[in-house]
PDB file of N, CA and C in Angstrom:
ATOM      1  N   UNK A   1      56.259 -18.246 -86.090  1.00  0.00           N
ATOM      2  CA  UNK A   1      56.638 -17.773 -87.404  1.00  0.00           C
ATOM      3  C   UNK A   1      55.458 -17.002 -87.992  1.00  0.00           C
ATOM      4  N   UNK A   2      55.877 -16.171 -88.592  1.00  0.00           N
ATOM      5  CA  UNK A   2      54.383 -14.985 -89.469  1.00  0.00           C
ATOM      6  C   UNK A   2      54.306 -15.583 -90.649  1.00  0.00           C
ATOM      7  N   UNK A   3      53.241 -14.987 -91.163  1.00  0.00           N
ATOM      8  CA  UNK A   3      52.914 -15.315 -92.447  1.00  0.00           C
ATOM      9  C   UNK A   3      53.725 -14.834 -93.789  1.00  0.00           C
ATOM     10  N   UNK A   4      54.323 -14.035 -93.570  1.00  0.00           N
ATOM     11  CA  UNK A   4      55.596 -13.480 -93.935  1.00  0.00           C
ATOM     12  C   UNK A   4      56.718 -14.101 -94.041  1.00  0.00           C
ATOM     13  N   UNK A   5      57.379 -14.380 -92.756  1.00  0.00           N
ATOM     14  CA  UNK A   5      58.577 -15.519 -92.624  1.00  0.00           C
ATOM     15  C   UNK A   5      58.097 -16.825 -93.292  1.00  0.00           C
ATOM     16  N   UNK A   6      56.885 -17.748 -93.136  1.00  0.00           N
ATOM     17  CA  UNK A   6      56.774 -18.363 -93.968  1.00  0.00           C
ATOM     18  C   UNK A   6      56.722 -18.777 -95.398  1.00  0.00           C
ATOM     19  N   UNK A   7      56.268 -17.847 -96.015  1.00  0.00           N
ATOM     20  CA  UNK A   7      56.087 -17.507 -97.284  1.00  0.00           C
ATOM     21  C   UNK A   7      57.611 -17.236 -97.771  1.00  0.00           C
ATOM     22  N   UNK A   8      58.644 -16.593 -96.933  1.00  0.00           N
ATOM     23  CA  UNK A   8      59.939 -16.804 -97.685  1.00  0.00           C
ATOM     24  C   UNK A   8      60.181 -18.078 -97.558  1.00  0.00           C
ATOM     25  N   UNK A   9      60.381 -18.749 -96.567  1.00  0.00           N
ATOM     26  CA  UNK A   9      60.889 -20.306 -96.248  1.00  0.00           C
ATOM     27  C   UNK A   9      60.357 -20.885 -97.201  1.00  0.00           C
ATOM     28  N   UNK A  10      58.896 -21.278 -97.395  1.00  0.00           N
ATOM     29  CA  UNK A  10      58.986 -21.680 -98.710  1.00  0.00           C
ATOM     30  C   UNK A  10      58.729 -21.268-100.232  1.00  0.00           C
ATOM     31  N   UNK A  11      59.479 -19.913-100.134  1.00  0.00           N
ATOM     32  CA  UNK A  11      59.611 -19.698-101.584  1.00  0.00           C
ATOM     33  C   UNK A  11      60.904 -20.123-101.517  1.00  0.00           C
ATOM     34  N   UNK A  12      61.900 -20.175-100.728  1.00  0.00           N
ATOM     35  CA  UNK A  12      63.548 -20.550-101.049  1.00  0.00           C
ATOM     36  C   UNK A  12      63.130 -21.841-100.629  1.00  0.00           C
ATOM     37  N   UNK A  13      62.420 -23.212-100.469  1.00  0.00           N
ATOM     38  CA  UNK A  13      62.622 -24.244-100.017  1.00  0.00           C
ATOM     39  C   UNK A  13      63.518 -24.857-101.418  1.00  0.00           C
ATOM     40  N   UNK A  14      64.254 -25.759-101.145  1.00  0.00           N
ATOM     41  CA  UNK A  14      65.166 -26.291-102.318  1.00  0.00           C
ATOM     42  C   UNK A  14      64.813 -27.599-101.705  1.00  0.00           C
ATOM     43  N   UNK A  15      64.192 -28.675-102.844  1.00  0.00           N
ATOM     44  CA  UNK A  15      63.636 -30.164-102.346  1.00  0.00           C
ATOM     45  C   UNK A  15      64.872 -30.789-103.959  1.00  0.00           C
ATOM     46  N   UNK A  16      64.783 -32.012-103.293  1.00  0.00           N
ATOM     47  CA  UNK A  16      65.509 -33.167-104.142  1.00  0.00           C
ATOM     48  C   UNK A  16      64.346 -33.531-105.273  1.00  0.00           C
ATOM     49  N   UNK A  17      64.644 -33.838-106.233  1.00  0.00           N
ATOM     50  CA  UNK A  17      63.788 -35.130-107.256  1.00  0.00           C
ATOM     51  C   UNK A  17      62.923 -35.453-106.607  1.00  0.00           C
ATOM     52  N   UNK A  18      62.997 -36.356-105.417  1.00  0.00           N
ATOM     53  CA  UNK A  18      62.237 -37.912-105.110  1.00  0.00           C
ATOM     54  C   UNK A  18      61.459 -36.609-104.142  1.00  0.00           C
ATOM     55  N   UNK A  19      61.959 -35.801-103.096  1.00  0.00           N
ATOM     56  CA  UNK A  19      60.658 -34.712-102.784  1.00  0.00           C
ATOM     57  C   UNK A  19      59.748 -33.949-103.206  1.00  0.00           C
ATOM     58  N   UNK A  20      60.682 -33.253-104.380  1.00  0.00           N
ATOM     59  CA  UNK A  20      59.564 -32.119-105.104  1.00  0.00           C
ATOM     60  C   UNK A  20      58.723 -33.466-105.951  1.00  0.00           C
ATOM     61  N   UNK A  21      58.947 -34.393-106.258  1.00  0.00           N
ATOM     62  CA  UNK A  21      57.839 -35.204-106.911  1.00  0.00           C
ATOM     63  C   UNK A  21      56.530 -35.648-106.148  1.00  0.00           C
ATOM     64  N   UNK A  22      57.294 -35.521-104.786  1.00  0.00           N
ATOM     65  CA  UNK A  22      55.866 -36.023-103.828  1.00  0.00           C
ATOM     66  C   UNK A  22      55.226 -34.743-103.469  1.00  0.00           C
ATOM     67  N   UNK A  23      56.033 -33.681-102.799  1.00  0.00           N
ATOM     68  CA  UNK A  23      55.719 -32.609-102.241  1.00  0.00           C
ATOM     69  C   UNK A  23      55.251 -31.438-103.128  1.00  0.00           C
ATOM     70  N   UNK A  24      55.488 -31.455-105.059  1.00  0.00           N
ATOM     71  CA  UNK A  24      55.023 -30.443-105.522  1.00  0.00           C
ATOM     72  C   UNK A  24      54.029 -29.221-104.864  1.00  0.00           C
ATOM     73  N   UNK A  25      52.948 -30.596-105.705  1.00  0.00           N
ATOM     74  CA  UNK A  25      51.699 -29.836-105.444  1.00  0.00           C
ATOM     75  C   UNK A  25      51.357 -28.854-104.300  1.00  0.00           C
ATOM     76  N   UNK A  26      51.461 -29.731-102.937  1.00  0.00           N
ATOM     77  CA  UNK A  26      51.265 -29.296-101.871  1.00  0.00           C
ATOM     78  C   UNK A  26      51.875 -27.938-101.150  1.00  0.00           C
ATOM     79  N   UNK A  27      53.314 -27.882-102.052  1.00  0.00           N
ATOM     80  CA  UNK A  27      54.038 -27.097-101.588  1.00  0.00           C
ATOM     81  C   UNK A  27      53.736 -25.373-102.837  1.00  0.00           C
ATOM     82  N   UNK A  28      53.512 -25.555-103.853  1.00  0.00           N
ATOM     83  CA  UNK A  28      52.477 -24.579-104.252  1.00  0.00           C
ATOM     84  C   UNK A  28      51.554 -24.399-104.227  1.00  0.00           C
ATOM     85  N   UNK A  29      50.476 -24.911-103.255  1.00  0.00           N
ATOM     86  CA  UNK A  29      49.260 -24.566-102.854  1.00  0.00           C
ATOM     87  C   UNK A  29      49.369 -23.361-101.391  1.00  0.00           C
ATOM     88  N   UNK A  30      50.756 -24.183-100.665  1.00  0.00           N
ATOM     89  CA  UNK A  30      51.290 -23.475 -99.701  1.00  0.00           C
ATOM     90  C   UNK A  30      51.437 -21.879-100.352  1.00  0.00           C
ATOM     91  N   UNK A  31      52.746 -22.182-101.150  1.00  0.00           N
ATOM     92  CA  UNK A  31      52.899 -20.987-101.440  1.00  0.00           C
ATOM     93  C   UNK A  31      52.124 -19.845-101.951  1.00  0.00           C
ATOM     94  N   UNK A  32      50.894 -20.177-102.554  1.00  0.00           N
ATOM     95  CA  UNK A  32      50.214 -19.148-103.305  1.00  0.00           C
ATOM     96  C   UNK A  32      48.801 -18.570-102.065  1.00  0.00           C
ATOM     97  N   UNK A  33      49.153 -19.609-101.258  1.00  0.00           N
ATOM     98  CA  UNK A  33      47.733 -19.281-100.257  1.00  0.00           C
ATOM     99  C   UNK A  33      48.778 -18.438 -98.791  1.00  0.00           C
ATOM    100  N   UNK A  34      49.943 -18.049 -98.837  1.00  0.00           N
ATOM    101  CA  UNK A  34      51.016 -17.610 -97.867  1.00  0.00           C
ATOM    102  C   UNK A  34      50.933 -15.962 -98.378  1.00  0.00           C
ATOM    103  N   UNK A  35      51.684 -16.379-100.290  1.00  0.00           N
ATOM    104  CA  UNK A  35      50.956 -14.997-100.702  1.00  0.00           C
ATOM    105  C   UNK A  35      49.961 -13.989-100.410  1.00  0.00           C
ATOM    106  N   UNK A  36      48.985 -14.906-101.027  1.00  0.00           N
ATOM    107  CA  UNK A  36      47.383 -14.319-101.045  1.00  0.00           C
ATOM    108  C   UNK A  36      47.306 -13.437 -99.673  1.00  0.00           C
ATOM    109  N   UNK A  37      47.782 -14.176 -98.423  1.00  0.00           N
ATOM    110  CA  UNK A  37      47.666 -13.832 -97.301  1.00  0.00           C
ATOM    111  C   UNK A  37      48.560 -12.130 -96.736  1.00  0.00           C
ATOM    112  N   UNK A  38      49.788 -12.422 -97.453  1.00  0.00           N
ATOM    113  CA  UNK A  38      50.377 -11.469 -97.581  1.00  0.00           C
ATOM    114  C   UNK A  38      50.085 -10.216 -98.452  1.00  0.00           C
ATOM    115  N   UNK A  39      49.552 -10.522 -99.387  1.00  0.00           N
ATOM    116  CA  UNK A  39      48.773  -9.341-100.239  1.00  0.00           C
ATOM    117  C   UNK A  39      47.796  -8.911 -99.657  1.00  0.00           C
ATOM    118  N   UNK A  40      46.778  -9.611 -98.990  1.00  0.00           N
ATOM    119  CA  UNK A  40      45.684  -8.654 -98.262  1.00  0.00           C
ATOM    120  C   UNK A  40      46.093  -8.017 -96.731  1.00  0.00           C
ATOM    121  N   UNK A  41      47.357  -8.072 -96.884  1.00  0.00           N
ATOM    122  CA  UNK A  41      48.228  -7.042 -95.224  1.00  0.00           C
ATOM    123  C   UNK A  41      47.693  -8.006 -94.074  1.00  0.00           C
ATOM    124  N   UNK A  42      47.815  -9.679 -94.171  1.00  0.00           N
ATOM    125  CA  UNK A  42      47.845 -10.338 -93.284  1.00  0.00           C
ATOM    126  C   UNK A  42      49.514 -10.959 -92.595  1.00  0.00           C
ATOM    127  N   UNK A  43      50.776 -10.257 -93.013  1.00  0.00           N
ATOM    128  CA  UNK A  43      51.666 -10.818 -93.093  1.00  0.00           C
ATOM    129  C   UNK A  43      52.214 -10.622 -91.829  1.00  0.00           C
ATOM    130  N   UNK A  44      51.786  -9.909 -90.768  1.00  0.00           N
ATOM    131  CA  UNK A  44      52.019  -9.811 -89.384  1.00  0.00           C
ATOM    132  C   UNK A  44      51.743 -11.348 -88.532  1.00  0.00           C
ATOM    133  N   UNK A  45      50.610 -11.616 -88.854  1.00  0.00           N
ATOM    134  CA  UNK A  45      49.710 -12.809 -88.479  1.00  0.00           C
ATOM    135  C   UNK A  45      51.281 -14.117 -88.037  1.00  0.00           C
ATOM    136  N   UNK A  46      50.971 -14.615 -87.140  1.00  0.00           N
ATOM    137  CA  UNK A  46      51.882 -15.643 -86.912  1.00  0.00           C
ATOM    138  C   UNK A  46      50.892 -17.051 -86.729  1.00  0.00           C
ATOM    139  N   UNK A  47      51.462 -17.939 -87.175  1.00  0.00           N
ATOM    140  CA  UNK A  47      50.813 -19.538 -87.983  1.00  0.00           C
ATOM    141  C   UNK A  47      50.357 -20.172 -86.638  1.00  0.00           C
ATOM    142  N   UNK A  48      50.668 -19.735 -85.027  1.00  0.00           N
ATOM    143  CA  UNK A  48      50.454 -20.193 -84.046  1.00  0.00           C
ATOM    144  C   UNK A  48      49.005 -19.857 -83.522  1.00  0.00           C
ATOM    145  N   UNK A  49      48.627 -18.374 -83.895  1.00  0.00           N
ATOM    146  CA  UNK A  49      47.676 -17.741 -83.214  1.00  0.00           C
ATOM    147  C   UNK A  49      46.313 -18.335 -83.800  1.00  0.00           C
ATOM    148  N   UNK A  50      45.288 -18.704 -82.451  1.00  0.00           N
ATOM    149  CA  UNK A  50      44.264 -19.448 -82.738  1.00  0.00           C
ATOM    150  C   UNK A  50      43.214 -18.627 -83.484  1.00  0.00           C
ATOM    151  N   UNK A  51      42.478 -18.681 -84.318  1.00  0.00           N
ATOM    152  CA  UNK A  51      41.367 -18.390 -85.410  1.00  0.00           C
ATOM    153  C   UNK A  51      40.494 -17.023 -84.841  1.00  0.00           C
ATOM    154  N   UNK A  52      39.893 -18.156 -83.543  1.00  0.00           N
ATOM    155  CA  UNK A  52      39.055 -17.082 -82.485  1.00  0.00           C
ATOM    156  C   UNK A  52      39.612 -15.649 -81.906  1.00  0.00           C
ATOM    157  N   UNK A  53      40.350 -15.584 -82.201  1.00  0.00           N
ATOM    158  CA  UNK A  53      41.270 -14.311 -81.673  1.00  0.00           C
ATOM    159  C   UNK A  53      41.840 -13.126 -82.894  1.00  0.00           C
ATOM    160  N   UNK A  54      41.132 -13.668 -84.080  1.00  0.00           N
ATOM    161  CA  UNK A  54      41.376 -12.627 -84.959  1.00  0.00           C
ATOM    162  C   UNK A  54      40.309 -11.991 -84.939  1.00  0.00           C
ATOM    163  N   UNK A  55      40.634 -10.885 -85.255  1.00  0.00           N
ATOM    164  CA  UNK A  55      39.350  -9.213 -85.553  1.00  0.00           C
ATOM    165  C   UNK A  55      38.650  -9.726 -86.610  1.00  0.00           C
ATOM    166  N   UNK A  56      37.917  -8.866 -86.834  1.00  0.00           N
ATOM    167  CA  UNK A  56      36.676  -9.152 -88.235  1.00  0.00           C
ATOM    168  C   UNK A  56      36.909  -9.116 -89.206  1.00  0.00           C
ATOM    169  N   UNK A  57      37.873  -7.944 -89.488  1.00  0.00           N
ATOM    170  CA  UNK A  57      38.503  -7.560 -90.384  1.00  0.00           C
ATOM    171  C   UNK A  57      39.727  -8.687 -91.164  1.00  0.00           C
ATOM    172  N   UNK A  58      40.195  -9.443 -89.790  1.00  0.00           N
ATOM    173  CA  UNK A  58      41.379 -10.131 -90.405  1.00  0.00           C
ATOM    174  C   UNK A  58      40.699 -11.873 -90.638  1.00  0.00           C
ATOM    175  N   UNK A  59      39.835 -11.686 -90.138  1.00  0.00           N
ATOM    176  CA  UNK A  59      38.825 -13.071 -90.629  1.00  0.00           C
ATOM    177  C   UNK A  59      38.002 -12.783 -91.975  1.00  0.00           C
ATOM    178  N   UNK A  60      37.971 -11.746 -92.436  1.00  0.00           N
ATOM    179  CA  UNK A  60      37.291 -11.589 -93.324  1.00  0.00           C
ATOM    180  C   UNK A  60      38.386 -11.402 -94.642  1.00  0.00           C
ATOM    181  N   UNK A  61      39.850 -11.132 -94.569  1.00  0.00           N
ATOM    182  CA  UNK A  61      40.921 -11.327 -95.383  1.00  0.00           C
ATOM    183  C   UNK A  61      41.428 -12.279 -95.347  1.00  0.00           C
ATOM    184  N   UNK A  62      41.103 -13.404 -94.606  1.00  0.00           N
ATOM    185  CA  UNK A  62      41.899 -14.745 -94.861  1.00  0.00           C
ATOM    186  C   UNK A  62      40.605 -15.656 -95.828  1.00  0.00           C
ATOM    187  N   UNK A  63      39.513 -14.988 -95.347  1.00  0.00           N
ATOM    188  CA  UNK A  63      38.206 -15.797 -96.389  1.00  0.00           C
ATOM    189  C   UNK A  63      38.619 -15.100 -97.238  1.00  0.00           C
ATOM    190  N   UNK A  64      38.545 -14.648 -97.919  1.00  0.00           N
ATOM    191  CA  UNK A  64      39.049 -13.424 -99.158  1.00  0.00           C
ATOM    192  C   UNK A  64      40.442 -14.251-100.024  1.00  0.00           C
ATOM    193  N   UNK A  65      41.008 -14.724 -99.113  1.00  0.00           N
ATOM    194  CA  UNK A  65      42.350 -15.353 -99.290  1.00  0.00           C
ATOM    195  C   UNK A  65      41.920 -16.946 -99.653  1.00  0.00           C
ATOM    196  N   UNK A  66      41.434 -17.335 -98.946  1.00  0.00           N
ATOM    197  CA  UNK A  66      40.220 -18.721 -99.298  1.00  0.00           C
ATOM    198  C   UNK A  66      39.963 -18.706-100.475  1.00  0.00           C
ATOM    199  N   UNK A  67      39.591 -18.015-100.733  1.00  0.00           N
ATOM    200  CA  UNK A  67      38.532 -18.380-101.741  1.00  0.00           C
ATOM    201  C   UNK A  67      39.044 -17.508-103.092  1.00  0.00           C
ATOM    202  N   UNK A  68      39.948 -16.668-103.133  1.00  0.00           N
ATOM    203  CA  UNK A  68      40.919 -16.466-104.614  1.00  0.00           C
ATOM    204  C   UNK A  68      41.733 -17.670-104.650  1.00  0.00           C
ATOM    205  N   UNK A  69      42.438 -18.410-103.376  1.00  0.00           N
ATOM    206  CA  UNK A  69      43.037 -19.173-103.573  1.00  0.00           C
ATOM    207  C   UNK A  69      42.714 -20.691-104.189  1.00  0.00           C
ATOM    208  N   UNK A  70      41.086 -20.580-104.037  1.00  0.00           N
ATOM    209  CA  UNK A  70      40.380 -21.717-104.418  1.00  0.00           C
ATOM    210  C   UNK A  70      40.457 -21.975-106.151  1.00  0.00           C
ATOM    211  N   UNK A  71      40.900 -20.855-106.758  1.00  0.00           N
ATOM    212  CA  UNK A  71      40.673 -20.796-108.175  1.00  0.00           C
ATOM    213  C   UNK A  71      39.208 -21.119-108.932  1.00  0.00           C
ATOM    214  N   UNK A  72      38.385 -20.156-108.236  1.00  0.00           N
ATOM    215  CA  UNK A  72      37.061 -20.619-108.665  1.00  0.00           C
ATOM    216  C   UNK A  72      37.137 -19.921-110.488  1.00  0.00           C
ATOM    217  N   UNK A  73      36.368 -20.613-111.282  1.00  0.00           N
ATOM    218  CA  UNK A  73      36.244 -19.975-112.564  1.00  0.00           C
ATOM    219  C   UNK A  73      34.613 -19.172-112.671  1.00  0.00           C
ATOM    220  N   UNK A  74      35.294 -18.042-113.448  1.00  0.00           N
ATOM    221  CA  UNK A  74      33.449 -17.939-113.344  1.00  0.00           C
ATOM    222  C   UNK A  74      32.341 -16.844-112.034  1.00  0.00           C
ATOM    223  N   UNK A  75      33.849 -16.414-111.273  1.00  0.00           N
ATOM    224  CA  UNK A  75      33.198 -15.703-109.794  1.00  0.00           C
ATOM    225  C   UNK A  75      33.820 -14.391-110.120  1.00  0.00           C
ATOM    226  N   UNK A  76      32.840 -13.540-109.841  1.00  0.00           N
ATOM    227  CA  UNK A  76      33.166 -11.912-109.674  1.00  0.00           C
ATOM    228  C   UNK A  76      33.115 -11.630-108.224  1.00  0.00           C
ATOM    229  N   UNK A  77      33.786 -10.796-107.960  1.00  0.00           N
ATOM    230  CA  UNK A  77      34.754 -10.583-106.546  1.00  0.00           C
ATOM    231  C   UNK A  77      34.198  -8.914-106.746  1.00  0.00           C
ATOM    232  N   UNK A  78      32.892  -8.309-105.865  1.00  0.00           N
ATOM    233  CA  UNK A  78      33.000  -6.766-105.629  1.00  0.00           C
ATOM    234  C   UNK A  78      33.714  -6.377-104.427  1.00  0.00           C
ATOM    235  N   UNK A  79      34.928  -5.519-104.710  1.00  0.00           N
ATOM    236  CA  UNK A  79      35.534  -5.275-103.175  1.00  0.00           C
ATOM    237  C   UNK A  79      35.612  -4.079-102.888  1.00  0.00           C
ATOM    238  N   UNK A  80      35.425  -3.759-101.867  1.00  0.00           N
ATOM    239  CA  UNK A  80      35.479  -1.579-101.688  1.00  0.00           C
ATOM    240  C   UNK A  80      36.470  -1.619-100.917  1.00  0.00           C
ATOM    241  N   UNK A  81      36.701  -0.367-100.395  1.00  0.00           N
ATOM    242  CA  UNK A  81      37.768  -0.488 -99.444  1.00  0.00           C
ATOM    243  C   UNK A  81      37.378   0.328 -98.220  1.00  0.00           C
ATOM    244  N   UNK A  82      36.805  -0.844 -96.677  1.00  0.00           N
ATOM    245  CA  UNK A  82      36.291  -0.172 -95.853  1.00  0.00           C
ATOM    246  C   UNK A  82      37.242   0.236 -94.908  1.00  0.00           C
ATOM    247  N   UNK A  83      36.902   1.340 -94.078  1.00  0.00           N
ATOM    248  CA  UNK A  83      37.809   1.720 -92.888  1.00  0.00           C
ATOM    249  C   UNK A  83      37.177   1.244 -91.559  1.00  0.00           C
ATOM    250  N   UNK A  84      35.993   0.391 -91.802  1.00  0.00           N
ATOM    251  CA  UNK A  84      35.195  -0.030 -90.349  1.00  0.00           C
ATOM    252  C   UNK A  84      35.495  -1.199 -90.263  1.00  0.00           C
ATOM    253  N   UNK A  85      36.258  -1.664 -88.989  1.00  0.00           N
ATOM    254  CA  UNK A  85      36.724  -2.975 -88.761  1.00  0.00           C
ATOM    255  C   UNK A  85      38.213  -3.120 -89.227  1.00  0.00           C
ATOM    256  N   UNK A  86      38.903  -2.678 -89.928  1.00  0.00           N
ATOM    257  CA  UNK A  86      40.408  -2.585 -89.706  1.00  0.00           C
ATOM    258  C   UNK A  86      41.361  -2.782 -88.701  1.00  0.00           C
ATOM    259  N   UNK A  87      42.528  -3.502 -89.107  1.00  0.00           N
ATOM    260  CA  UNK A  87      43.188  -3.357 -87.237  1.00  0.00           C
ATOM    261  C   UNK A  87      43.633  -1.835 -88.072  1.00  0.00           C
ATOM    262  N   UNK A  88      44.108  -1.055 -86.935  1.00  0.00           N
ATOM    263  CA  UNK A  88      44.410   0.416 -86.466  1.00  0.00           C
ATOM    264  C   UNK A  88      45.662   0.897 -87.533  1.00  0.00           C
ATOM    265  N   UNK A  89      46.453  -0.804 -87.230  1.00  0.00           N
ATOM    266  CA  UNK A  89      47.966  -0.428 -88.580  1.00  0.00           C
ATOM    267  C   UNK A  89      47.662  -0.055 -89.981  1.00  0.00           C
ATOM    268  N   UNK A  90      46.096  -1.054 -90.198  1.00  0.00           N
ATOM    269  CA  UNK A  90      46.011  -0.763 -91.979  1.00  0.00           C
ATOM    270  C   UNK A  90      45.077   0.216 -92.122  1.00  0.00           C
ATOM    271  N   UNK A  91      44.665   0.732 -91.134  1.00  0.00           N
ATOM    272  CA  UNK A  91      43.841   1.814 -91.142  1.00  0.00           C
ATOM    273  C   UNK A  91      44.885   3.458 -91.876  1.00  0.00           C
ATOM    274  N   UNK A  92      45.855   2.911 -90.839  1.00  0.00           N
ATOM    275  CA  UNK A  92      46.658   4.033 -91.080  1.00  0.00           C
ATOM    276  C   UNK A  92      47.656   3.884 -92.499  1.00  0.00           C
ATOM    277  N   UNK A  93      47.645   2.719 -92.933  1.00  0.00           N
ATOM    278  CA  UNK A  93      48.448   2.334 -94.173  1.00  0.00           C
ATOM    279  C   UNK A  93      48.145   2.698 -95.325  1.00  0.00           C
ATOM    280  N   UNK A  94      46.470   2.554 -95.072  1.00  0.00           N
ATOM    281  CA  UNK A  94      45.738   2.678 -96.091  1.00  0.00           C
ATOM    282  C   UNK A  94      45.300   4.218 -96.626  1.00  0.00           C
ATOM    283  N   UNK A  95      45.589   5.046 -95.413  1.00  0.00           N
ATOM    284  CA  UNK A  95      45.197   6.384 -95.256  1.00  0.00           C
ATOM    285  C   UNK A  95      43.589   6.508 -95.284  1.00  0.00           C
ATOM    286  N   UNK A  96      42.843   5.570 -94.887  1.00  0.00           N
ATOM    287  CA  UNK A  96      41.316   5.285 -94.533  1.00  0.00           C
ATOM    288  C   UNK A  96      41.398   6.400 -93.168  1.00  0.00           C
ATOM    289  N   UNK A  97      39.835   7.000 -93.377  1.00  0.00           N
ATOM    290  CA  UNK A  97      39.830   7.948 -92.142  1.00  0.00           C
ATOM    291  C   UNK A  97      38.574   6.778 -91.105  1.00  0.00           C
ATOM    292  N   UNK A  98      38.554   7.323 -89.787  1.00  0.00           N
ATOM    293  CA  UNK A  98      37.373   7.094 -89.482  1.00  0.00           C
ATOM    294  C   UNK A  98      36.182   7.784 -88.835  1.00  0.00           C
TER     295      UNK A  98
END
């Protein structure tokens, strides 16, 4: 499943009372860190593929994703927008030259 397909599954998850009381929390932490993931053009990514096997680029948008998702108060975030280290798709998405 991608990070994509997930992020719908549980935005439509429909839980009972006695679940969403246990499962709230957990299940909007899910959701906003599925987002996050999806906003920085990680939504290809499938939930199987091991860590070590992502590019630099896509290890460096899931920390990115980390750590907005952390809700820090108080942190300034400088971000540019590089074309070195990109996979090839957001290179071209982005209209970044190289």
């Amino acid at each position: 499943m991608t990070v994509e397909g997930a992020a719908v599954f549980f935005r439509e998850l429909k839980l009972s009372g006695a679940e969403a009381a246990i499962a709230d929390k957990l299940v909007e932490e899910l959701r906003d860190r599925l987002r996050f993931l999806n906003e920085v053009g990680l939504e290809y990514l499938t939930l199987d593929r091991l860590s070590s096997t992502f590019e630099r680029g896509e290890a460096q948008r899931i920390q990115l994703a980390t750590s907005l998702g952390s809700r820090l108060v108080g942190t300034l975030y400088v971000l540019d927008e590089p074309s070195i280290g990109l996979h090839s798709r957001d290179t071209e998405r982005s209209g970044a030259t190289s």
